[in-house]
Each structure stands twice: as C-alpha cells, then as structure tokens.
N, C-alpha and C. Protein backbone atom coordinates (compact mmCIF):
# COMPACT_ATOMS: atom_id res chain seq x y z
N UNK A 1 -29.37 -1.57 -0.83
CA UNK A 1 -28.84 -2.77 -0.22
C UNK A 1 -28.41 -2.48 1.20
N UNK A 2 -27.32 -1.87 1.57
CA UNK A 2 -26.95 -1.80 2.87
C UNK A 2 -27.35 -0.24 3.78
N UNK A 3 -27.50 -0.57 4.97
CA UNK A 3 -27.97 0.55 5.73
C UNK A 3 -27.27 0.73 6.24
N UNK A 4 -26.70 2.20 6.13
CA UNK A 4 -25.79 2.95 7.55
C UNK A 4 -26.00 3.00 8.60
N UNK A 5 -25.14 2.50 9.73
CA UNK A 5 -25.11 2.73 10.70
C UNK A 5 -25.93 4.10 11.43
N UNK A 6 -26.86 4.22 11.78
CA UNK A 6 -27.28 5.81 12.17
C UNK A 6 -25.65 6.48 12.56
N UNK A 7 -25.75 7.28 11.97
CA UNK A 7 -25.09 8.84 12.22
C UNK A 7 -24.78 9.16 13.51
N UNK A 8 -23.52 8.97 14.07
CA UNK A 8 -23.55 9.17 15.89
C UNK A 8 -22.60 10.23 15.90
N UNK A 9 -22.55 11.51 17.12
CA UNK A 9 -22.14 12.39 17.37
C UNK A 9 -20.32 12.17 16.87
N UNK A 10 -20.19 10.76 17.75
CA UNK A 10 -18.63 10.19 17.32
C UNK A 10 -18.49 10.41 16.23
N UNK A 11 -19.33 10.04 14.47
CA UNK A 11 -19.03 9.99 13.22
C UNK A 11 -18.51 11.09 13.40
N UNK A 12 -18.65 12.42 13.83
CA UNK A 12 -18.11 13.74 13.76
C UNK A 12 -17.15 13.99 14.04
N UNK A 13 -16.64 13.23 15.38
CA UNK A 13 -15.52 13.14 16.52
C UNK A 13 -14.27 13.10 15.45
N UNK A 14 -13.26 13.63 16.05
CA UNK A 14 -11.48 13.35 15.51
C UNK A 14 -11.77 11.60 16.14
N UNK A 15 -10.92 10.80 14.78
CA UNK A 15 -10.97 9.51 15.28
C UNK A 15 -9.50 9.38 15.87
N UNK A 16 -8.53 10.02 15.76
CA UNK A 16 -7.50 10.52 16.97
C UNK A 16 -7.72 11.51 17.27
N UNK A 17 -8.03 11.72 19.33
CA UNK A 17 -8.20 12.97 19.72
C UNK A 17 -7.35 13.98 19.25
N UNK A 18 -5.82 13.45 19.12
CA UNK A 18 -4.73 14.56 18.49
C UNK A 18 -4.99 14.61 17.28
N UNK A 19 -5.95 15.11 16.26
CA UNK A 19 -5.88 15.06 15.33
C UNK A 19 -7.39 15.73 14.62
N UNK A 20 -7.40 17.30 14.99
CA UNK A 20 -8.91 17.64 14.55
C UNK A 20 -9.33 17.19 13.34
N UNK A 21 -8.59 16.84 12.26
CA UNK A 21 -8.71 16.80 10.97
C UNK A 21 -9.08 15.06 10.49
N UNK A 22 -9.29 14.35 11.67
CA UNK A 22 -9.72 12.94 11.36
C UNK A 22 -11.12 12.97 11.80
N UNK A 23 -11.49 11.82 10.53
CA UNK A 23 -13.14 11.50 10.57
C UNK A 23 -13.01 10.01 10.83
N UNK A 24 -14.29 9.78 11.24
CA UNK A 24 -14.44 7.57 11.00
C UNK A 24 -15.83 7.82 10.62
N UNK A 25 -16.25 6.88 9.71
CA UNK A 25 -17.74 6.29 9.38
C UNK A 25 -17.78 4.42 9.23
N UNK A 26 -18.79 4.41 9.88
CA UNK A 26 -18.94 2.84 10.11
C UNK A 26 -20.49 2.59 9.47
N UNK A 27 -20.38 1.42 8.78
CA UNK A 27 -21.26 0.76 7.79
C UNK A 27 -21.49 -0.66 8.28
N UNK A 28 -22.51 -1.30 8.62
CA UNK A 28 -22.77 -2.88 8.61
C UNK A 28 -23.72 -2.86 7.34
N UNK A 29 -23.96 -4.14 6.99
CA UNK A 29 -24.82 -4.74 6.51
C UNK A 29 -25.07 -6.17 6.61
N UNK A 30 -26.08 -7.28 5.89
CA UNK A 30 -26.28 -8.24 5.40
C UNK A 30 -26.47 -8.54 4.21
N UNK A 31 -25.98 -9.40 3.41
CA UNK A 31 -25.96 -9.33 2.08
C UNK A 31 -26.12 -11.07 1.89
N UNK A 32 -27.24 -11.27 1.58
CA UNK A 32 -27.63 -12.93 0.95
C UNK A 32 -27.38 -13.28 -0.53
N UNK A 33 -26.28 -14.19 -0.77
CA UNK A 33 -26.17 -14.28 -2.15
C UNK A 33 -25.66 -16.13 -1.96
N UNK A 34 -26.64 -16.20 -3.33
CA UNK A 34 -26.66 -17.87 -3.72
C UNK A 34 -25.93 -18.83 -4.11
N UNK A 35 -24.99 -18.98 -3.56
CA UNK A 35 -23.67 -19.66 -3.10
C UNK A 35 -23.40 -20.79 -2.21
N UNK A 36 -22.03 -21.61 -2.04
CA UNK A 36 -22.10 -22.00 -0.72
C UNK A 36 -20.66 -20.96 -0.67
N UNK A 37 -20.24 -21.07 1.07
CA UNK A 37 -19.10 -20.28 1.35
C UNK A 37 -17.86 -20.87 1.04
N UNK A 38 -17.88 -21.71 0.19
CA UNK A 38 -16.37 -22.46 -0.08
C UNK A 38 -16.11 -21.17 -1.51
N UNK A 39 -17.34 -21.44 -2.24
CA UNK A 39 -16.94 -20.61 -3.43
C UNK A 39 -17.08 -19.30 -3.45
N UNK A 40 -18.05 -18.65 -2.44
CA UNK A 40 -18.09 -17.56 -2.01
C UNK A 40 -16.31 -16.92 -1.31
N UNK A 41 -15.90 -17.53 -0.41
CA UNK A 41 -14.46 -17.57 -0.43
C UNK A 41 -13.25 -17.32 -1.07
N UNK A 42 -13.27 -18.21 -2.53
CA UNK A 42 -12.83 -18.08 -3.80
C UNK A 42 -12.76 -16.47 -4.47
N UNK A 43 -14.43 -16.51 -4.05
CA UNK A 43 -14.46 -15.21 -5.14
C UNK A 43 -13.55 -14.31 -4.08
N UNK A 44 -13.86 -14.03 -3.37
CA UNK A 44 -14.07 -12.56 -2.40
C UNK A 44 -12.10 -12.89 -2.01
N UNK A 45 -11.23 -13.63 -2.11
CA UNK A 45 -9.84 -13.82 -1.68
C UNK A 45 -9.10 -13.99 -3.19
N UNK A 46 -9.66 -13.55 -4.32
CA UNK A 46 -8.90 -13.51 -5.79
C UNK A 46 -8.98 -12.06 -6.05
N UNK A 47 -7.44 -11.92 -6.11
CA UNK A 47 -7.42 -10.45 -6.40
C UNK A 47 -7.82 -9.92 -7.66
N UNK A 48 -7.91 -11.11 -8.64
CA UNK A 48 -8.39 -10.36 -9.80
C UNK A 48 -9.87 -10.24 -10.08
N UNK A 49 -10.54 -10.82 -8.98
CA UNK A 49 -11.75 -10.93 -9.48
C UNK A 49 -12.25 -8.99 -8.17
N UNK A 50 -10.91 -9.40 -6.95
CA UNK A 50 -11.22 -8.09 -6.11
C UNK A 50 -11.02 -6.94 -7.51
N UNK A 51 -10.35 -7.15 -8.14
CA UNK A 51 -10.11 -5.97 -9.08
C UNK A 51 -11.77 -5.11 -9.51
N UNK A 52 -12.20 -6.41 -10.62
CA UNK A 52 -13.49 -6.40 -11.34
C UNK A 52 -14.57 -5.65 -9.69
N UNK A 53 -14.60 -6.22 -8.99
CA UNK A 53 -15.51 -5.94 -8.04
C UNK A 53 -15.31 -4.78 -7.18
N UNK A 54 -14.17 -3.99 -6.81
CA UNK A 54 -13.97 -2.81 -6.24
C UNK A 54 -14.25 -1.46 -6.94
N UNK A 55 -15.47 -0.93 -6.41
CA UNK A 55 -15.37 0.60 -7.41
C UNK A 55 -13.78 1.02 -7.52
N UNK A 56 -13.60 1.77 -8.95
CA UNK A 56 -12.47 2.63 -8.90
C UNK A 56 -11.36 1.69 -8.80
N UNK A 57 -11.19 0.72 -8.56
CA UNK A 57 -9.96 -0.46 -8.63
C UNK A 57 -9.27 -0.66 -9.56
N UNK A 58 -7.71 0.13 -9.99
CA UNK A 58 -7.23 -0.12 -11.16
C UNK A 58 -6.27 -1.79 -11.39
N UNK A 59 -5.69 -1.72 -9.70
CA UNK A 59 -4.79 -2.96 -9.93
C UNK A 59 -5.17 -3.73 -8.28
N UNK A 60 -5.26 -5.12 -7.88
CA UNK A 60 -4.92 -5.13 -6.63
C UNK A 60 -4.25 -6.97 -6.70
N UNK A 61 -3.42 -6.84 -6.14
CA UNK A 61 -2.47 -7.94 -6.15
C UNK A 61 -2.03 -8.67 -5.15
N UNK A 62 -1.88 -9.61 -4.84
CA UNK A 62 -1.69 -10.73 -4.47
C UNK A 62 -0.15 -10.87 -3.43
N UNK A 63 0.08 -10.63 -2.47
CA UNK A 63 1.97 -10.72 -2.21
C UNK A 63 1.86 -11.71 -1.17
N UNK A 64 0.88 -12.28 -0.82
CA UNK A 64 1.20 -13.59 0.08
C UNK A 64 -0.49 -13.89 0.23
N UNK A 65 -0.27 -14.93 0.98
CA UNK A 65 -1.58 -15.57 0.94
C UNK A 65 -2.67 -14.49 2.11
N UNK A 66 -1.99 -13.54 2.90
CA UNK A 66 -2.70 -12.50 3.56
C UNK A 66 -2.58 -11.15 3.09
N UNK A 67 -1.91 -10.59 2.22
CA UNK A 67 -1.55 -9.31 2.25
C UNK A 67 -1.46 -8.98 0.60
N UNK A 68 -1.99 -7.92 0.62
CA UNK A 68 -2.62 -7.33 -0.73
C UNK A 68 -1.94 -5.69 -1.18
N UNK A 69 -1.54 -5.44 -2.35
CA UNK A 69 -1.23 -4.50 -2.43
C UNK A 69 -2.18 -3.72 -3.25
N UNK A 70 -2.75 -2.40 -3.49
CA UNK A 70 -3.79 -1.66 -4.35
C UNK A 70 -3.59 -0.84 -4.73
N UNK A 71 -4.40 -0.13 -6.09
CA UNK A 71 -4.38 1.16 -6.44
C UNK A 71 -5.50 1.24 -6.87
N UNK A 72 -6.25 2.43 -6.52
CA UNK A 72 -8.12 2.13 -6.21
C UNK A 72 -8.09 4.70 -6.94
N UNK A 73 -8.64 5.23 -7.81
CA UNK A 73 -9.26 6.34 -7.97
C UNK A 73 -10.52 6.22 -8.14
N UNK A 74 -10.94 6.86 -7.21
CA UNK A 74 -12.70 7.34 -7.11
C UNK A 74 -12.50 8.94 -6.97
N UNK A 75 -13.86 9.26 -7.55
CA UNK A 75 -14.19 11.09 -7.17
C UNK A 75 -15.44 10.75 -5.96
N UNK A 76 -14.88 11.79 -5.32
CA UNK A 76 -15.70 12.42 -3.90
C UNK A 76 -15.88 14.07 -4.42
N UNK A 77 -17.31 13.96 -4.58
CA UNK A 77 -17.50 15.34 -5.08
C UNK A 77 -16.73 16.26 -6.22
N UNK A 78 -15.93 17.18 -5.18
CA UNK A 78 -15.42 17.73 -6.90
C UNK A 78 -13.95 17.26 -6.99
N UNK A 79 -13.75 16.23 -5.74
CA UNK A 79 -12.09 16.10 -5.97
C UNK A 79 -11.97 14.75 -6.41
N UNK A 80 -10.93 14.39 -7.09
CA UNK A 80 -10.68 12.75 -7.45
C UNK A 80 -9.57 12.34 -6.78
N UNK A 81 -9.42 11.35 -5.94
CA UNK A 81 -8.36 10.52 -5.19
C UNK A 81 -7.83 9.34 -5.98
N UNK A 82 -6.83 9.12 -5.34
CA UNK A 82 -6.10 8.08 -6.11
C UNK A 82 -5.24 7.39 -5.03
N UNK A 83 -5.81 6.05 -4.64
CA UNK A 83 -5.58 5.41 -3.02
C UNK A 83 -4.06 4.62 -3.36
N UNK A 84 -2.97 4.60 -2.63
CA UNK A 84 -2.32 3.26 -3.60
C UNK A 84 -1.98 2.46 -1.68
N UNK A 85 -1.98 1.40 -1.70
CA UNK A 85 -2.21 1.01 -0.21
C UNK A 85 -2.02 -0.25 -0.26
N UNK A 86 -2.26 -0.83 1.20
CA UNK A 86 -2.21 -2.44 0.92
C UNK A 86 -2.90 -2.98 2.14
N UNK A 87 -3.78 -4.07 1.93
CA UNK A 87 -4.86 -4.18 3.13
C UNK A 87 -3.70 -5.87 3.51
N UNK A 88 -4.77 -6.44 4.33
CA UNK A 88 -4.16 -7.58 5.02
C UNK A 88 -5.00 -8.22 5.61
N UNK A 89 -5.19 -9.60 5.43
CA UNK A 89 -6.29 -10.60 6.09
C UNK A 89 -5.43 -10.73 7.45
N UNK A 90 -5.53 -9.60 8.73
CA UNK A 90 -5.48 -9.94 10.39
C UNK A 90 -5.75 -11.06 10.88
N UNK A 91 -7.02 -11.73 10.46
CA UNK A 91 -7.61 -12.69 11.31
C UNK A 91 -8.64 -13.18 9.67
N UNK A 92 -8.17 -14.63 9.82
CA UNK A 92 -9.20 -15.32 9.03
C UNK A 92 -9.36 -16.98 9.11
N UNK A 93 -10.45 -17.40 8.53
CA UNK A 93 -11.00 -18.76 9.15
C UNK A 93 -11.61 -19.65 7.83
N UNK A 94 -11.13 -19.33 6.81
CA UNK A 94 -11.52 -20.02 5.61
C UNK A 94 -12.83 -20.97 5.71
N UNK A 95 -13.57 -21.16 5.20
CA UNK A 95 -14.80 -20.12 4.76
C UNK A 95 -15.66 -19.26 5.50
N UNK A 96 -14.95 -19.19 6.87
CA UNK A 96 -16.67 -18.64 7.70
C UNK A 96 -16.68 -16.83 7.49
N UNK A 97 -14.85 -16.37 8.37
CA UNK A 97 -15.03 -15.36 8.48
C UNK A 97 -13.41 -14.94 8.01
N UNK A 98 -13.40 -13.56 7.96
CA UNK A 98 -12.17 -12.67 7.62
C UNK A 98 -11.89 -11.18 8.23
N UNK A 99 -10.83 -10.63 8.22
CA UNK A 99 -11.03 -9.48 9.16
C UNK A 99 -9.71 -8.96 8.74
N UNK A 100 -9.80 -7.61 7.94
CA UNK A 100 -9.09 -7.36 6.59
C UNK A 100 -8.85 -5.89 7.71
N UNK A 101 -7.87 -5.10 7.66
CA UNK A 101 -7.18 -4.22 8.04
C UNK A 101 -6.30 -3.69 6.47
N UNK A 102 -6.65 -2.19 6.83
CA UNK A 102 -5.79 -1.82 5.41
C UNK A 102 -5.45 -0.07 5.51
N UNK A 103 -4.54 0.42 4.68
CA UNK A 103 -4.10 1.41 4.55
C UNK A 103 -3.85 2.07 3.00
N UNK A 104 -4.37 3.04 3.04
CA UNK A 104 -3.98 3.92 1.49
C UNK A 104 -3.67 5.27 1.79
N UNK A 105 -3.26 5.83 1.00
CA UNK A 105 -2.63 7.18 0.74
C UNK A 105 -3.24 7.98 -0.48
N UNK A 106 -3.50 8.96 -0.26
CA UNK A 106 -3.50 9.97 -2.05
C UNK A 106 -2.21 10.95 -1.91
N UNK A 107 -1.80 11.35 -2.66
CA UNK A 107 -0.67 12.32 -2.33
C UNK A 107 -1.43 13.82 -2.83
N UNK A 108 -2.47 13.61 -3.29
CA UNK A 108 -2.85 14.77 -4.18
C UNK A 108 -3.51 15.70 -3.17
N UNK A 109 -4.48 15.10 -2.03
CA UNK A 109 -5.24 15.64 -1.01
C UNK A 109 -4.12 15.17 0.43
N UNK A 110 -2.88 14.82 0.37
CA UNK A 110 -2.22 14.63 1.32
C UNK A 110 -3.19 13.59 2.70
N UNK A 111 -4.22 12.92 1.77
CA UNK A 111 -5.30 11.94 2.37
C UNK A 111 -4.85 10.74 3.39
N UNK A 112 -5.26 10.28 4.36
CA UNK A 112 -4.92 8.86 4.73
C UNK A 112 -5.83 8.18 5.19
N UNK A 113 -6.23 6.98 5.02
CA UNK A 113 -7.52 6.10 4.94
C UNK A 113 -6.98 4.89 5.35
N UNK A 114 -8.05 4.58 6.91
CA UNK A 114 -7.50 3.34 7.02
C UNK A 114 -9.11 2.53 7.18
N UNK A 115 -8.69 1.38 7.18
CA UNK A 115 -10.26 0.84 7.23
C UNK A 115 -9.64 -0.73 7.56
N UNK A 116 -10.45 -0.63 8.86
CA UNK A 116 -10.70 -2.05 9.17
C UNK A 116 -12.25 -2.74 9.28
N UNK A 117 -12.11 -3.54 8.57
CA UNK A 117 -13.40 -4.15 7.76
C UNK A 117 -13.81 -6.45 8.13
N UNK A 118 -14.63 -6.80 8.34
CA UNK A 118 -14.80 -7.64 8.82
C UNK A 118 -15.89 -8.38 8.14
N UNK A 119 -15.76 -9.32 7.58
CA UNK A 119 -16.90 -10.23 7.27
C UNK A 119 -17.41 -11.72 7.09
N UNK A 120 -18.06 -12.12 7.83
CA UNK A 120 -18.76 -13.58 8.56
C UNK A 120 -19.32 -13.91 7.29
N UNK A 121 -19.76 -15.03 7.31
CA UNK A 121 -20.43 -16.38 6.47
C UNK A 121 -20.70 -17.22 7.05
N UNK A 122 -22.37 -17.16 6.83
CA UNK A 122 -23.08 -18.13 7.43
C UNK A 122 -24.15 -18.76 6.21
N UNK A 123 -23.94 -20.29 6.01
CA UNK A 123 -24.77 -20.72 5.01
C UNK A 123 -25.93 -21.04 5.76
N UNK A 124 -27.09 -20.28 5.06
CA UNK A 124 -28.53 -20.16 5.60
C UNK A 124 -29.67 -21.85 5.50
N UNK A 125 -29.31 -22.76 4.72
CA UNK A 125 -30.06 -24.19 4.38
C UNK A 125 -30.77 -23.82 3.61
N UNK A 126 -30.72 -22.96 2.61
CA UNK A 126 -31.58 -22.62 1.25
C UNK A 126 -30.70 -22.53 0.01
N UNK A 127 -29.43 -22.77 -0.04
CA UNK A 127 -28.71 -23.22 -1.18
C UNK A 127 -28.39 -21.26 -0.99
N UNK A 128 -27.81 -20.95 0.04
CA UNK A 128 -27.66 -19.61 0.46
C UNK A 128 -26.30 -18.92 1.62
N UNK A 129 -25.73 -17.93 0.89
CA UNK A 129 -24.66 -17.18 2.00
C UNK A 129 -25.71 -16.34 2.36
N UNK A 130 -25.47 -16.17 3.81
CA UNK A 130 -25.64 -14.75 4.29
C UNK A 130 -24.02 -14.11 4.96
N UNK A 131 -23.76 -13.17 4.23
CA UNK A 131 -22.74 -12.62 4.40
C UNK A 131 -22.82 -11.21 5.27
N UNK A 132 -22.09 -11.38 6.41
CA UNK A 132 -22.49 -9.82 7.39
C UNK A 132 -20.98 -9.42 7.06
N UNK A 133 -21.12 -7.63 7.29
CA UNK A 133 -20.03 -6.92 7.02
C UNK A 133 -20.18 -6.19 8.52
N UNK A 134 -18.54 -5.42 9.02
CA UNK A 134 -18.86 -4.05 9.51
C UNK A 134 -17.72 -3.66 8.99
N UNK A 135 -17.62 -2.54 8.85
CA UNK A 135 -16.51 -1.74 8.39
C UNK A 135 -16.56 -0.65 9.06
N UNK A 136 -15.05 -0.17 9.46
CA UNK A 136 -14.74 1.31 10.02
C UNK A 136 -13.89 2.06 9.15
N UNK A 137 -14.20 2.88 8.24
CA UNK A 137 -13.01 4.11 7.79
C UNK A 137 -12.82 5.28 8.22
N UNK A 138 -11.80 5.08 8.65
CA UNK A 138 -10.74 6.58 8.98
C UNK A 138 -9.80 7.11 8.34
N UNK A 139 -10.06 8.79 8.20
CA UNK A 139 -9.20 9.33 7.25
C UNK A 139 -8.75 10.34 7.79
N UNK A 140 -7.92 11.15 7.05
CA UNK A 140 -7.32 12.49 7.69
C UNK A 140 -7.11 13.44 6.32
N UNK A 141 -6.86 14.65 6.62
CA UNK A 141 -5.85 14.95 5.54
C UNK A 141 -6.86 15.67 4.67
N UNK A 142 -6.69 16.11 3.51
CA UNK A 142 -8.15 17.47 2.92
C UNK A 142 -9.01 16.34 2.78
N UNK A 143 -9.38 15.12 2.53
CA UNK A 143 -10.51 14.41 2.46
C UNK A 143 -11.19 14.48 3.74
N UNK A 144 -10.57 14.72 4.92
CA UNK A 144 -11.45 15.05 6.27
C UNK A 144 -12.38 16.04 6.50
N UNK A 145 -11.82 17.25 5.30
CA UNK A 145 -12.21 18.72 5.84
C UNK A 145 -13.80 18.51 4.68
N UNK A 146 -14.23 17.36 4.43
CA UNK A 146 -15.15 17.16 3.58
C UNK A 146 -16.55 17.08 4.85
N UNK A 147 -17.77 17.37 4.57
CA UNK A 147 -18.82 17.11 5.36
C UNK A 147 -19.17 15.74 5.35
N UNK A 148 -19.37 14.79 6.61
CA UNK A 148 -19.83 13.33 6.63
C UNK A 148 -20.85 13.23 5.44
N UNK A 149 -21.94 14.42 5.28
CA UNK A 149 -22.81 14.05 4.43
C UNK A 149 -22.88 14.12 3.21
N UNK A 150 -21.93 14.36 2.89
CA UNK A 150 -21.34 14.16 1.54
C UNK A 150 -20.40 12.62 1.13
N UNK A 151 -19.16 12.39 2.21
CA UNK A 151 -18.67 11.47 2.46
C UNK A 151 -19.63 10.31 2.30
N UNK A 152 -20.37 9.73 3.25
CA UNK A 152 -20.87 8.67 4.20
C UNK A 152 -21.91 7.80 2.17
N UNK A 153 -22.69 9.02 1.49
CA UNK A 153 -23.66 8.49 0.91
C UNK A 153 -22.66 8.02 -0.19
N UNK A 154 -21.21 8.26 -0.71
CA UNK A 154 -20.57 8.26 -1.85
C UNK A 154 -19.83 6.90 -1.05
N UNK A 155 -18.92 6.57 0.16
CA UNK A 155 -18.60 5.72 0.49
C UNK A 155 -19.46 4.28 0.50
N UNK A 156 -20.89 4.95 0.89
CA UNK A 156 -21.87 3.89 1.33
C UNK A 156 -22.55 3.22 -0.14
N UNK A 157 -22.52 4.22 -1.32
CA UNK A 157 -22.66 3.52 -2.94
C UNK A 157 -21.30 2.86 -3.00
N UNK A 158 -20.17 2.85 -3.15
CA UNK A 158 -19.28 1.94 -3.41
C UNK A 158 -19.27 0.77 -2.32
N UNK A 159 -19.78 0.94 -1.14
CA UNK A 159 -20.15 -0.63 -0.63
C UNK A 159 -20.97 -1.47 -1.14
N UNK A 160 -22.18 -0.82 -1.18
CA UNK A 160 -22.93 -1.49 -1.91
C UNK A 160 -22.65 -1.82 -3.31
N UNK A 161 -21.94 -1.02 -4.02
CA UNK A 161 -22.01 -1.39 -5.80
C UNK A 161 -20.49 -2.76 -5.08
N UNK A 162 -19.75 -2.69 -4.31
CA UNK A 162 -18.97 -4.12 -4.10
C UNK A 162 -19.27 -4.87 -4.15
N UNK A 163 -20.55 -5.27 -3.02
CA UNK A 163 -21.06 -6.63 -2.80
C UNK A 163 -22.09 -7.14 -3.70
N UNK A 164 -23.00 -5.52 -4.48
CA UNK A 164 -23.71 -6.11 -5.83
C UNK A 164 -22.84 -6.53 -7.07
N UNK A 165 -21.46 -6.37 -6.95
CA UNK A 165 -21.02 -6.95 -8.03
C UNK A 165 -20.31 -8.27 -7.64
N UNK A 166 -19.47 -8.69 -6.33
CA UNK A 166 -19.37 -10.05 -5.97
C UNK A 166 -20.86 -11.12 -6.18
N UNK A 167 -21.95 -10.61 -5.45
CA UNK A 167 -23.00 -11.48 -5.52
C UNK A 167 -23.12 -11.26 -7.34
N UNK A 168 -22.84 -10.58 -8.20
CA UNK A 168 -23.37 -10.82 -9.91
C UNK A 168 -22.04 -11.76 -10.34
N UNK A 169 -20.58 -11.82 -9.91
CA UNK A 169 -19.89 -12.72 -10.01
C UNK A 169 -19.99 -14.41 -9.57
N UNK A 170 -20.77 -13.77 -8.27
CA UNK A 170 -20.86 -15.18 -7.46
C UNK A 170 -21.90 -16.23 -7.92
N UNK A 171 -22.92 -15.41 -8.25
CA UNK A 171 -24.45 -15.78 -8.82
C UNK A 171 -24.41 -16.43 -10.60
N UNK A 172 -23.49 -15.67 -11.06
CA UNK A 172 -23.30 -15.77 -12.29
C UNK A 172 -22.19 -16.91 -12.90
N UNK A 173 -21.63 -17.39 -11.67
CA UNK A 173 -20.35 -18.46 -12.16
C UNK A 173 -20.67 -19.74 -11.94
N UNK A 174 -19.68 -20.32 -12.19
CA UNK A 174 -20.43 -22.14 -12.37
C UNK A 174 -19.51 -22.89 -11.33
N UNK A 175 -19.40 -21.97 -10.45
CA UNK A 175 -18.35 -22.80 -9.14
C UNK A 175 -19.25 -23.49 -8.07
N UNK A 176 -20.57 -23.89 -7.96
CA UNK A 176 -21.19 -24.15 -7.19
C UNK A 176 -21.38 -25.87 -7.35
C-alpha cells in the first residue's frame, strides 16, 4: 500500500543537532477507500474504533474533542516497547483535513517518539475518499541506536496495516 519516502541522508541525521541519539523517518502515502468524508471522519476521530485500527493499541481515549490519551506495545526486532502518550488534533477542518501532533514514552528503552502526522480528504466523484497522509517520527533514546533499516520497514507495516484496517472498517460499515 504505501511507499516510503526515498531514504535521505537527513533520515540518518540527529533530528536535534544536540542530540546524536535522535532519528526522524517520514512516510506519505495515498490511500482510496469507498466512503464519503463525513463518515470517513467518524471513523478515523472515534477512539474506539482508533483502538481496533492501531497496530499494538491497547487503550486510546477520548479527553476532549482534540486530545487523546494512549497506550500502544509493538516489538521492533528483538525489543518490545510499550508507548503510553497522548496525540492532539493541532489543526483540523472536519471533514477535509487534520493535523495530529503526538508524544509517547517507553520507560523500558528510556524511548521518546514524537510524530507529527497530517491527513487531507478529498472525495474523488466515484462514490470515493482519497485520503493523503505525511507523517514525521522522531525518536531518541535505545530505540534510536536501532538501524533505519530495520526501523523504517516495521514502522512502514504498521502504517499500512492502519489504514488497511480503517478502509476494512470504513468499507465494511453501513454509515454511508
């Protein structure tokens, strides 16, 4: 489904110069799913349905109509993290676009992950979303001292298994 950004010298770069031990990887895609964006909306701003749809997502909740609290474990290779954080709709425009800023922690890898993430809606005139993403994550902390190429393909399956499971929610419900 989605294609990485080519690989730029920066992905390597400290994403704070003070800070050898920070990485960033950035992901776009397009993702067409058969919707209109009112209900597309619905899905993608219900935390319980964000639950079902986030790899590794044990709880994510609701504390105002912008701001979300989480607790998300995934394994990266041989280590398992355990994020607990809280993102925040920055900028949003009900149904077109959103622009989600967020923060987690592991205590186990002394990890920190921030990711600011962005995504448009545009209904195509075929009974169709086209939904564009970009996302930036930055981390620090022993999850940094990991190789991008290890990182980038395990980050870049949980994007994609996201939006293939919103579009199997979205596709699959009778909100249209």
């Amino acid at each position: 489904m989605s294609q990485p950004e080519d690989e730029t010298p920066a992905d390597e770069e400290a994403a704070d110069a003070g800070d050898e031990n920070s990485k960033r990887l950035e992901f776009t895609d397009t993702v067409e799913i058969e919707t209109d964006k009112d209900h597309l909306w619905s899905v993608i701003s219900d935390p319980e349905t964000l639950t079902e749809c986030v790899p590794g997502a044990e709880s994510i909740e609701r504390e105002s109509e912008r701001k979300y609290t989480l607790d998300i474990t995934r394994g990266i290779s041989h280590i398992t993290v355990s994020l607990s954080g809280e993102a925040e709709f920055v900028e949003m425009n009900p149904p077109d676009y959103i622009v989600t800023k967020g923060h987690a922690f592991d205590s186990k890898t002394g990890s920190d992950f921030e990711v600011l993430a962005a995504m448009e809606m545009n209904e195509t005139g075929d009974d169709a979303v086209e939904l564009t993403y970009q996302a930036e994550v930055s981390f620090t902390g022993g999850v940094a001292s990991m190789s991008n190429n290890i990182l980038r393909p395990v980050i870049n399956r949980d994007v994609d298994t996201y939006f293939a499971n919103v579009k199997s929610v979205v596709e699959g419900s009778d909100g249209d």
